[in-house]
Every structure is written in C-alpha cells, then in structure tokens.
N, C-alpha and C. Protein backbone atom coordinates (compact mmCIF):
# COMPACT_ATOMS: atom_id res chain seq x y z
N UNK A 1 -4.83 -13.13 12.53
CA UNK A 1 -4.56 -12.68 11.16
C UNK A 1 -3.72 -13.73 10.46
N UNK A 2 -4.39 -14.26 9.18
CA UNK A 2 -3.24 -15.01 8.53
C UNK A 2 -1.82 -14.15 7.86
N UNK A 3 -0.96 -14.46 8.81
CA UNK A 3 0.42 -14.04 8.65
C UNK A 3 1.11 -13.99 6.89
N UNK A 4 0.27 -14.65 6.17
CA UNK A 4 0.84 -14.94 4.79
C UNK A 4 -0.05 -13.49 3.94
N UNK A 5 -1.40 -13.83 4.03
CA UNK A 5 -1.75 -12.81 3.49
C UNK A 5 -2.72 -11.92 3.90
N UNK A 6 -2.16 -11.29 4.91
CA UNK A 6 -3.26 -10.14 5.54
C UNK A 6 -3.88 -9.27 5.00
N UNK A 7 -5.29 -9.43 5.24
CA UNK A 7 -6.33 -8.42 4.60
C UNK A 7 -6.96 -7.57 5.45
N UNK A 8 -6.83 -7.22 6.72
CA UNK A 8 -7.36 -6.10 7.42
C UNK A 8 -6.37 -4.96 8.33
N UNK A 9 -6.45 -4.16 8.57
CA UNK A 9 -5.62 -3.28 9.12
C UNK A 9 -6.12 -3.64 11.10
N UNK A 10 -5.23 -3.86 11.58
CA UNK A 10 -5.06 -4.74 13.09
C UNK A 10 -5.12 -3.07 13.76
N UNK A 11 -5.79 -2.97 14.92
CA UNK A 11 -5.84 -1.85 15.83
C UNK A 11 -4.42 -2.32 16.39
N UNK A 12 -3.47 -3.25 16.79
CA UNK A 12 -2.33 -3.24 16.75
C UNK A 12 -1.44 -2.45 15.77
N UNK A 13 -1.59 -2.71 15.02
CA UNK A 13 -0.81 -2.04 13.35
C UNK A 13 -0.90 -0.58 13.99
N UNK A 14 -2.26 0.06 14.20
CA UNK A 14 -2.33 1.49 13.74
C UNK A 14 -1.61 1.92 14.63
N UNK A 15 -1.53 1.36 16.72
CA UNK A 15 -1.04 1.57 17.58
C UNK A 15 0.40 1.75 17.25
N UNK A 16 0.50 0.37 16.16
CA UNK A 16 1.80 0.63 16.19
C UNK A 16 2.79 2.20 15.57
N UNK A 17 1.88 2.09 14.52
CA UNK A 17 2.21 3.19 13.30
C UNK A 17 1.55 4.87 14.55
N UNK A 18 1.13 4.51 14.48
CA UNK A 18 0.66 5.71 15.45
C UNK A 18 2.00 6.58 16.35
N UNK A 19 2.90 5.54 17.08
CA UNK A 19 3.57 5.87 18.04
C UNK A 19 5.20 5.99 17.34
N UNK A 20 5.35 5.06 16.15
CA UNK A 20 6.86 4.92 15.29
C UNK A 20 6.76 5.70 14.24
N UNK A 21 5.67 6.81 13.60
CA UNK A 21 5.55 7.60 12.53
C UNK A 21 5.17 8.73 13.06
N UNK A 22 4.36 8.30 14.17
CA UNK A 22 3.67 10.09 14.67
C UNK A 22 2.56 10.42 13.95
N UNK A 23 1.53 9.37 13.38
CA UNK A 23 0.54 9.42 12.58
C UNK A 23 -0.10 9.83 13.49
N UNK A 24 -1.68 10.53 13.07
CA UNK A 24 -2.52 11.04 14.16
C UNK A 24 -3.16 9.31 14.77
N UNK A 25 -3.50 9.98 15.76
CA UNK A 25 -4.47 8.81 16.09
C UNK A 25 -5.82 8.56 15.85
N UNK A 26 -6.48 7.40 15.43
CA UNK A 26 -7.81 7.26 15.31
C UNK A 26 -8.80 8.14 16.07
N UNK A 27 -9.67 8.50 15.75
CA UNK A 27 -10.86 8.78 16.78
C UNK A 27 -11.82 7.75 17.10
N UNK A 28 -13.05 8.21 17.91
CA UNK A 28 -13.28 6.82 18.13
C UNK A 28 -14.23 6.16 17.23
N UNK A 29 -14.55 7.27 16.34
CA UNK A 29 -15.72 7.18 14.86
C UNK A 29 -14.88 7.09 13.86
N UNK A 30 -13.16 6.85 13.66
CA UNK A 30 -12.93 6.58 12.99
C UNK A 30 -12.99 5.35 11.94
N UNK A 31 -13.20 4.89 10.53
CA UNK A 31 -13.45 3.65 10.19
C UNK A 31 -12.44 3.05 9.53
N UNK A 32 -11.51 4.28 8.58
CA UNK A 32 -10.42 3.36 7.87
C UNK A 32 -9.66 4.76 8.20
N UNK A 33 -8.86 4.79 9.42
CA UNK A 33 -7.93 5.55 9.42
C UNK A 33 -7.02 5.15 8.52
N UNK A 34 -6.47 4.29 7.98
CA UNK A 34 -5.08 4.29 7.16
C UNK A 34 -5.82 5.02 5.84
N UNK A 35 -6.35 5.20 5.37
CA UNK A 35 -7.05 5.94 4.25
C UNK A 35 -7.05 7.40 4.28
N UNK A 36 -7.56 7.84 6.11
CA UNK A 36 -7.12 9.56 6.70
C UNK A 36 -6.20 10.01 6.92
N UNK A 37 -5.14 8.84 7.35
CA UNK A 37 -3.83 9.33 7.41
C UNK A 37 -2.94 9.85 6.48
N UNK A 38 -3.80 9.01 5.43
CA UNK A 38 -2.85 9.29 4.02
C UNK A 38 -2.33 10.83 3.35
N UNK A 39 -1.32 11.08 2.87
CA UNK A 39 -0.68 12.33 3.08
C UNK A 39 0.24 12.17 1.70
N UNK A 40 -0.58 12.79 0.55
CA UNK A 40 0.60 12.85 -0.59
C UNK A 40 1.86 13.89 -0.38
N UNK A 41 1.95 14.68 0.44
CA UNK A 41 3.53 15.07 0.27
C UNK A 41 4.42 14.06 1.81
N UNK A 42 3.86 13.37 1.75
CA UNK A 42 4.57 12.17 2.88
C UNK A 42 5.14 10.98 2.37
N UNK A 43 4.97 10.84 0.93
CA UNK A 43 5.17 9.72 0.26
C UNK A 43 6.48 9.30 0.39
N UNK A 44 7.48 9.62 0.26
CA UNK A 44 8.74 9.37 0.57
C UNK A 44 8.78 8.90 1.78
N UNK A 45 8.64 9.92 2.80
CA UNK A 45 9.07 9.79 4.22
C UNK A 45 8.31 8.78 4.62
N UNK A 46 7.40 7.97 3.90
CA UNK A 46 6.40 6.83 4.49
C UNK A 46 6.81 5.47 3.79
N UNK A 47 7.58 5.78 2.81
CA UNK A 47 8.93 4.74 1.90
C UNK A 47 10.26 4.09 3.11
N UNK A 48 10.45 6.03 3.27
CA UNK A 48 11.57 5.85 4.21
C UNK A 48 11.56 5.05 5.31
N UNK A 49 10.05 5.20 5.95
CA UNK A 49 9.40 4.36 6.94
C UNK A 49 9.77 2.62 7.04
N UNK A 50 8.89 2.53 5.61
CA UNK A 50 8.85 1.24 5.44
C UNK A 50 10.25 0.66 5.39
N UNK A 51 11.05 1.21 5.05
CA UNK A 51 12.49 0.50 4.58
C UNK A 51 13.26 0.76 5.78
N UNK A 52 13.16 1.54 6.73
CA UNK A 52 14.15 1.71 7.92
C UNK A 52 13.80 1.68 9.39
N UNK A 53 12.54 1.29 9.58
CA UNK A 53 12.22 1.16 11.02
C UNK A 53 11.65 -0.58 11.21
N UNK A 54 11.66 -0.66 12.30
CA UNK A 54 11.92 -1.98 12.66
C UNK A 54 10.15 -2.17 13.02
N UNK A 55 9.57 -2.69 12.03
CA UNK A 55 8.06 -3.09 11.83
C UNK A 55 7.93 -4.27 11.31
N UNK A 56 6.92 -4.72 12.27
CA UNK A 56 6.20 -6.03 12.16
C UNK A 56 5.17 -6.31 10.61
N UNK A 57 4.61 -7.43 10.81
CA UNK A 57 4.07 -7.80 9.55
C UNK A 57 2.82 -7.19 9.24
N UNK A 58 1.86 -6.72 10.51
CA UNK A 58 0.63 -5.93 10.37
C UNK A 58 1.02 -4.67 10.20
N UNK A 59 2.00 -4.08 11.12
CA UNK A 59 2.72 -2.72 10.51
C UNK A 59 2.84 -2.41 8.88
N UNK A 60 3.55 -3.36 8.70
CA UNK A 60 4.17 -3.21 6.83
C UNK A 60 3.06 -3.00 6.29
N UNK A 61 2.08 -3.62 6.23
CA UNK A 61 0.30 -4.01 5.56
C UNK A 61 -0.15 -2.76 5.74
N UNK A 62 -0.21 -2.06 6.56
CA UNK A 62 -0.94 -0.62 6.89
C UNK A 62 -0.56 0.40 6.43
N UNK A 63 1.10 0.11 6.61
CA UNK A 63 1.97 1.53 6.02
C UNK A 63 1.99 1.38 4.49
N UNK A 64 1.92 -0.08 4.24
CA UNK A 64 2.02 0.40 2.61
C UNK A 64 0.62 0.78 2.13
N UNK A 65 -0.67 0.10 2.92
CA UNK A 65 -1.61 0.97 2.29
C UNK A 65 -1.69 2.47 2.32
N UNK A 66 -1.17 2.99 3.24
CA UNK A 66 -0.58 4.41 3.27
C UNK A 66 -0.24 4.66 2.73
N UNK A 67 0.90 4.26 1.92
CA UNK A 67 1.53 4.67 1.09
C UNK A 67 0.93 4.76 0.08
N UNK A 68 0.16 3.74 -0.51
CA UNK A 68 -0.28 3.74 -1.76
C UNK A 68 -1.79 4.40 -2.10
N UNK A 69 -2.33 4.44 -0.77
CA UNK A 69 -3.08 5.95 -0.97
C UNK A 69 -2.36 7.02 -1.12
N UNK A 70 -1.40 7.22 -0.34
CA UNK A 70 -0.78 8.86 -0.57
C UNK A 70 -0.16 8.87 -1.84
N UNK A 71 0.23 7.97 -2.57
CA UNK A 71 0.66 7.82 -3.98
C UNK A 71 -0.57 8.15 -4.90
N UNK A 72 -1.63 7.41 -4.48
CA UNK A 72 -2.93 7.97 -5.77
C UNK A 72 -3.05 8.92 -5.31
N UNK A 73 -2.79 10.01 -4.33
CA UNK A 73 -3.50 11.11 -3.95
C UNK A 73 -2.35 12.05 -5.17
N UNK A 74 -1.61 11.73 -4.82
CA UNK A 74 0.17 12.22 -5.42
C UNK A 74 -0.45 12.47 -7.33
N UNK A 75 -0.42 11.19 -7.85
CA UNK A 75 -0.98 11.32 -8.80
C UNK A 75 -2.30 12.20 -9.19
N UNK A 76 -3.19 12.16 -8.79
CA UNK A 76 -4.40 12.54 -8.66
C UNK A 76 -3.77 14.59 -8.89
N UNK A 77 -3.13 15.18 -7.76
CA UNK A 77 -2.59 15.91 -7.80
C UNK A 77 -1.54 16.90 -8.72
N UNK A 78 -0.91 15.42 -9.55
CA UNK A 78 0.27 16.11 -10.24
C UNK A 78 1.56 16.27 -9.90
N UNK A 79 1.92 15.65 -8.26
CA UNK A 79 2.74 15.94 -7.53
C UNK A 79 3.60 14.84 -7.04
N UNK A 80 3.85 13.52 -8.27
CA UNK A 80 4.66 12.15 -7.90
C UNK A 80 6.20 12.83 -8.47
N UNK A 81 6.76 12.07 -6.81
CA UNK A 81 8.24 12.50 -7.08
C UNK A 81 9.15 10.94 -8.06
N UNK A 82 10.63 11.60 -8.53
CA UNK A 82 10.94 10.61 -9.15
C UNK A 82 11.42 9.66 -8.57
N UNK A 83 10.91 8.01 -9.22
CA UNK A 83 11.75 6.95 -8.72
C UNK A 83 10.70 6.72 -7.37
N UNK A 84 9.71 6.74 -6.86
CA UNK A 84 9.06 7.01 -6.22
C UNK A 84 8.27 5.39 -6.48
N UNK A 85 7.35 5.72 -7.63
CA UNK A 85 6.60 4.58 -8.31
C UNK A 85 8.09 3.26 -8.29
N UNK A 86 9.58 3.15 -8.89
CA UNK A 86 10.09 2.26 -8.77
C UNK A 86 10.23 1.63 -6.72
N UNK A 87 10.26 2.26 -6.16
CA UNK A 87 10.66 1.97 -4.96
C UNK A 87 8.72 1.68 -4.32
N UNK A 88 8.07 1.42 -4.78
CA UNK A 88 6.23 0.98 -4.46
C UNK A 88 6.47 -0.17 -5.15
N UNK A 89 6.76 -0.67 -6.16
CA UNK A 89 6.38 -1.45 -6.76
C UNK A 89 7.63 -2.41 -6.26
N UNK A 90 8.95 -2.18 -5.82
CA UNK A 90 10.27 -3.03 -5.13
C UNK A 90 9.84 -3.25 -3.79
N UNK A 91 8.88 -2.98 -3.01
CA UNK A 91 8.44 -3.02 -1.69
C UNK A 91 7.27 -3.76 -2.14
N UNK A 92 6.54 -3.92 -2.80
CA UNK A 92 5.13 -4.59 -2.70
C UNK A 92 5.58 -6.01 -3.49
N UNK A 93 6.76 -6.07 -4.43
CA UNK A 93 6.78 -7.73 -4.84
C UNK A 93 7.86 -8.00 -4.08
N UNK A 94 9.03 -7.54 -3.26
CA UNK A 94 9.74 -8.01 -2.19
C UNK A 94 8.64 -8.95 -1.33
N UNK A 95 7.75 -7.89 -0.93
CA UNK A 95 7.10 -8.44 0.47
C UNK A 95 5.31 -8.97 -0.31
N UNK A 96 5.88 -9.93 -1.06
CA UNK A 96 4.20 -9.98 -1.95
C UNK A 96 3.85 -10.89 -1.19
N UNK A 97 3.78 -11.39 -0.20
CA UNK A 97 2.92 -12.35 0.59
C UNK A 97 1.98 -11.51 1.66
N UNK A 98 2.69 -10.42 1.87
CA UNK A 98 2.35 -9.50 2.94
C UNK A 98 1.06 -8.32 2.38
N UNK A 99 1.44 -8.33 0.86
CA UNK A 99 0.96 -7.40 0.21
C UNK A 99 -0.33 -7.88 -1.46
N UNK A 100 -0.02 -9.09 -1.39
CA UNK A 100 -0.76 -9.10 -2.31
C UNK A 100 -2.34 -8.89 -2.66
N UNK A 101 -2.99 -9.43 -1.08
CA UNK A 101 -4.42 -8.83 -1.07
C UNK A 101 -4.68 -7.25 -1.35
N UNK A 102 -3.63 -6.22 -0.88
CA UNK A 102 -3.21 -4.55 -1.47
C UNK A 102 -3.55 -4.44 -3.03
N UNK A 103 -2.85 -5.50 -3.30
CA UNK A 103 -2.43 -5.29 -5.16
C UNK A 103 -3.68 -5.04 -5.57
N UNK A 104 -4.44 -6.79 -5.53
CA UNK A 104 -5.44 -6.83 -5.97
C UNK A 104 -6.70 -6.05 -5.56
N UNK A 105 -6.85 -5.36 -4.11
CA UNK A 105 -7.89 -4.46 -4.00
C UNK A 105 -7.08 -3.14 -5.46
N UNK A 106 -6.57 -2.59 -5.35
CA UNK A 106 -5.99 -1.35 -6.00
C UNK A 106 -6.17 -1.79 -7.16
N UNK A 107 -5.98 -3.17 -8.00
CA UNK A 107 -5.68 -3.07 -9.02
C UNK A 107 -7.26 -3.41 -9.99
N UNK A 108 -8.19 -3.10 -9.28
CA UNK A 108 -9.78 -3.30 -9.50
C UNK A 108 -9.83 -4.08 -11.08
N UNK A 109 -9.21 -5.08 -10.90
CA UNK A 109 -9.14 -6.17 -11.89
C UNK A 109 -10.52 -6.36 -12.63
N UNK A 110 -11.65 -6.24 -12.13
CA UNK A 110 -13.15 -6.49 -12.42
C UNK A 110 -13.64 -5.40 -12.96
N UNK A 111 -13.12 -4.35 -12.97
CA UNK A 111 -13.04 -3.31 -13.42
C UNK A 111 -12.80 -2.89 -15.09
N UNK A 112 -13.44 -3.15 -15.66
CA UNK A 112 -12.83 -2.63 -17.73
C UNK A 112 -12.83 -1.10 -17.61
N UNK A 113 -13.67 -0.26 -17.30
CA UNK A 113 -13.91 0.93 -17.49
C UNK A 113 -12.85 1.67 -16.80
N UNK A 114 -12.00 2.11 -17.05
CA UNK A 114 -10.61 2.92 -16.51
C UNK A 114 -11.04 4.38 -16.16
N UNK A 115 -12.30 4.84 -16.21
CA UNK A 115 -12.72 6.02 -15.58
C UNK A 115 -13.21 5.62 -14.08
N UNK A 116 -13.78 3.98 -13.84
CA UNK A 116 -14.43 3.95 -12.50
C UNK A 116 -13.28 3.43 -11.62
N UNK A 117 -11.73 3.44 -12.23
CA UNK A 117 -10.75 3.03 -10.70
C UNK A 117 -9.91 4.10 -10.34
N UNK A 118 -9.23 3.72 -9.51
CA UNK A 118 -8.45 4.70 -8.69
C UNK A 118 -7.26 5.48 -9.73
N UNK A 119 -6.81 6.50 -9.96
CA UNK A 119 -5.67 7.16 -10.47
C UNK A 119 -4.27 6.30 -10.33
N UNK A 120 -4.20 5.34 -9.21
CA UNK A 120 -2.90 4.78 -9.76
C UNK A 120 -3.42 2.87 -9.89
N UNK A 121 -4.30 2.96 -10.30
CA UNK A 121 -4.90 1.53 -10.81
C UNK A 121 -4.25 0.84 -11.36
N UNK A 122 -4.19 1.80 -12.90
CA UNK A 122 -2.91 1.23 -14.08
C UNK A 122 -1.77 0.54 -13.67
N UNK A 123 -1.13 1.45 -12.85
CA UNK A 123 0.18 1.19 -12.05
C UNK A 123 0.03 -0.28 -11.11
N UNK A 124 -0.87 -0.72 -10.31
CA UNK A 124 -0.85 -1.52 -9.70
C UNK A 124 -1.11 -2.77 -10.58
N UNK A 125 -2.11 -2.45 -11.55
CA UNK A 125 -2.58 -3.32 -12.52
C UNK A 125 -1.08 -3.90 -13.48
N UNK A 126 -0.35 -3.31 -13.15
CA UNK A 126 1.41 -3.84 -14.28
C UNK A 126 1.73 -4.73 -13.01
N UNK A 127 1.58 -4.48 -11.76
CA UNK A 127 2.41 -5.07 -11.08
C UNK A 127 1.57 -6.10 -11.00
N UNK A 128 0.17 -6.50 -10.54
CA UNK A 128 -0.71 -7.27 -10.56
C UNK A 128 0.00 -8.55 -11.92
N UNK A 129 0.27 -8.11 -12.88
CA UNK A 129 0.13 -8.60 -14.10
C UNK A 129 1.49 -9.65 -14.06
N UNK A 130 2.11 -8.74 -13.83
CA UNK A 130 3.89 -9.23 -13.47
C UNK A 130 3.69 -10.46 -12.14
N UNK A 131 3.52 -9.89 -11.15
CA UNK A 131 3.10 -11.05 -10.02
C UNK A 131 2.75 -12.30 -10.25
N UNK A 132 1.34 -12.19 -11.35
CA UNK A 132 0.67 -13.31 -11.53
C UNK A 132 1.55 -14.18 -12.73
N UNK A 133 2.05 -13.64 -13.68
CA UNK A 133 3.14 -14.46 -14.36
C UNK A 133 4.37 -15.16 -13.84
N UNK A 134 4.85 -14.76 -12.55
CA UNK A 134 5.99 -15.00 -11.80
C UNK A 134 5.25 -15.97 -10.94
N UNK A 135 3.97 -16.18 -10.46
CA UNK A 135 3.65 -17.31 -9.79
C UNK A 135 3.35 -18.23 -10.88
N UNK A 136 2.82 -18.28 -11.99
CA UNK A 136 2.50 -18.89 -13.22
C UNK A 136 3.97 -19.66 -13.54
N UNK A 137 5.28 -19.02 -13.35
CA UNK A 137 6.46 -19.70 -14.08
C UNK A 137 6.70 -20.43 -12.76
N UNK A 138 6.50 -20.41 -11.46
CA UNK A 138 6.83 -20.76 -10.13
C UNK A 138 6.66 -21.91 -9.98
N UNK A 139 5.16 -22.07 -10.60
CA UNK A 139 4.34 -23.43 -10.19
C UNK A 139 4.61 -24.37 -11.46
N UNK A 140 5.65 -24.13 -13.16
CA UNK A 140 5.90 -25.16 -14.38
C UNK A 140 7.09 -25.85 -13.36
C-alpha cells in the first residue's frame, strides 16, 4: 500500500478495527465491510476511536471511511450531533495524506447534479475545495 495515499481498505485494517472497536467481522461474502459496519448513532464513538486508540495508517483509512459513511447515514436521517461535522473535517485535513483519496471519492467532483451524490457530498466538497487551495498556496 502506498503509505502516502491509500486507496483500499487492507484485510489487515479490518483485522485490525475488528479486534480495537469490536466491529463485527467480515463474512466470507463480504465485499466492502467498512460500508456494513457503518453505524450512524456510532459517529462519535468512531471520532473517539480515531483520536484515542493507538492505530496504524491502514487503520485510520478504514475508520474514517466509517466514519464518514456513518456521518452520511447521520445526515440522511436527521440525526448529526453538534460539532461533529467540525471534528470530520479536523481529522481528514490533519491526516490529508492518509485521507485524501476519501475526500475525493465522497466529494463526487464529476458530479454537477447534486441529486446523484451522497447526502454529505456538499460537506466534503468545502473541504475538497479548501485542500486544493492550501496545496495551490504550498506549491507559489
């Protein structure tokens, strides 16, 4: 896996997350467990995750896609807690090397029609936006 910007979820990762969260475990027909795992009233406690247990770099990549499914689910629902969205978006440009292939799947950039993306699109799409200006002033 390139360590800078990982784009697949590692059967390491899930092992890992599996045994330090208590996530269910895959089955063996499973295809994108981090997508089944996802759990909008877990959103916090999968924040809490990220910020206080001692996880590796394929770990972080998995849990935040976790997270940020259980966040569109959250939305989708009606049910985003506060300060929630600030602490997703302080974890994904902290660790934007780890996370930026995330952004840009979520933030369906190719996308004009705002009925065919995900419920928290918008949201990723500010951070997307912000990112790419901060590498833009990086590289004058």
């Amino acid at each position: 896996m390139d360590n800078r910007h990982p784009k697949y979820v590692t059967r390491s990762a899930v092992e890992g997350l599996v045994e330090k969260i208590k996530l269910p475990s895959p089955s063996e027909y499973t295809q994108d467990w981090e997508y089944e795992v996802a759990d909008s009233n877990r959103v916090a406690e999968f924040l809490h995750a990220y910020e206080n247990m001692d996880l590796n770099l394929e770990e972080k990549f998995a849990l935040m896609i976790i997270i940020i499914e259980s966040y569109n689910d959250a939305i989708s629902e009606n049910k985003t807690e506060k300060n929630i969205a600030a602490l997703i978006k302080y974890h994904l440009t902290k660790d934007i090397n780890i996370h930026i292939n995330t952004i840009y799947y979520w933030a369906k950039l190719d996308e004009m029609d705002i009925e065919n993306v995900f419920a928290i699109t918008p949201f990723i799409r500010e951070i997307a936006a912000e990112t790419k200006s901060r590498q833009l002033k990086q590289q004058l």
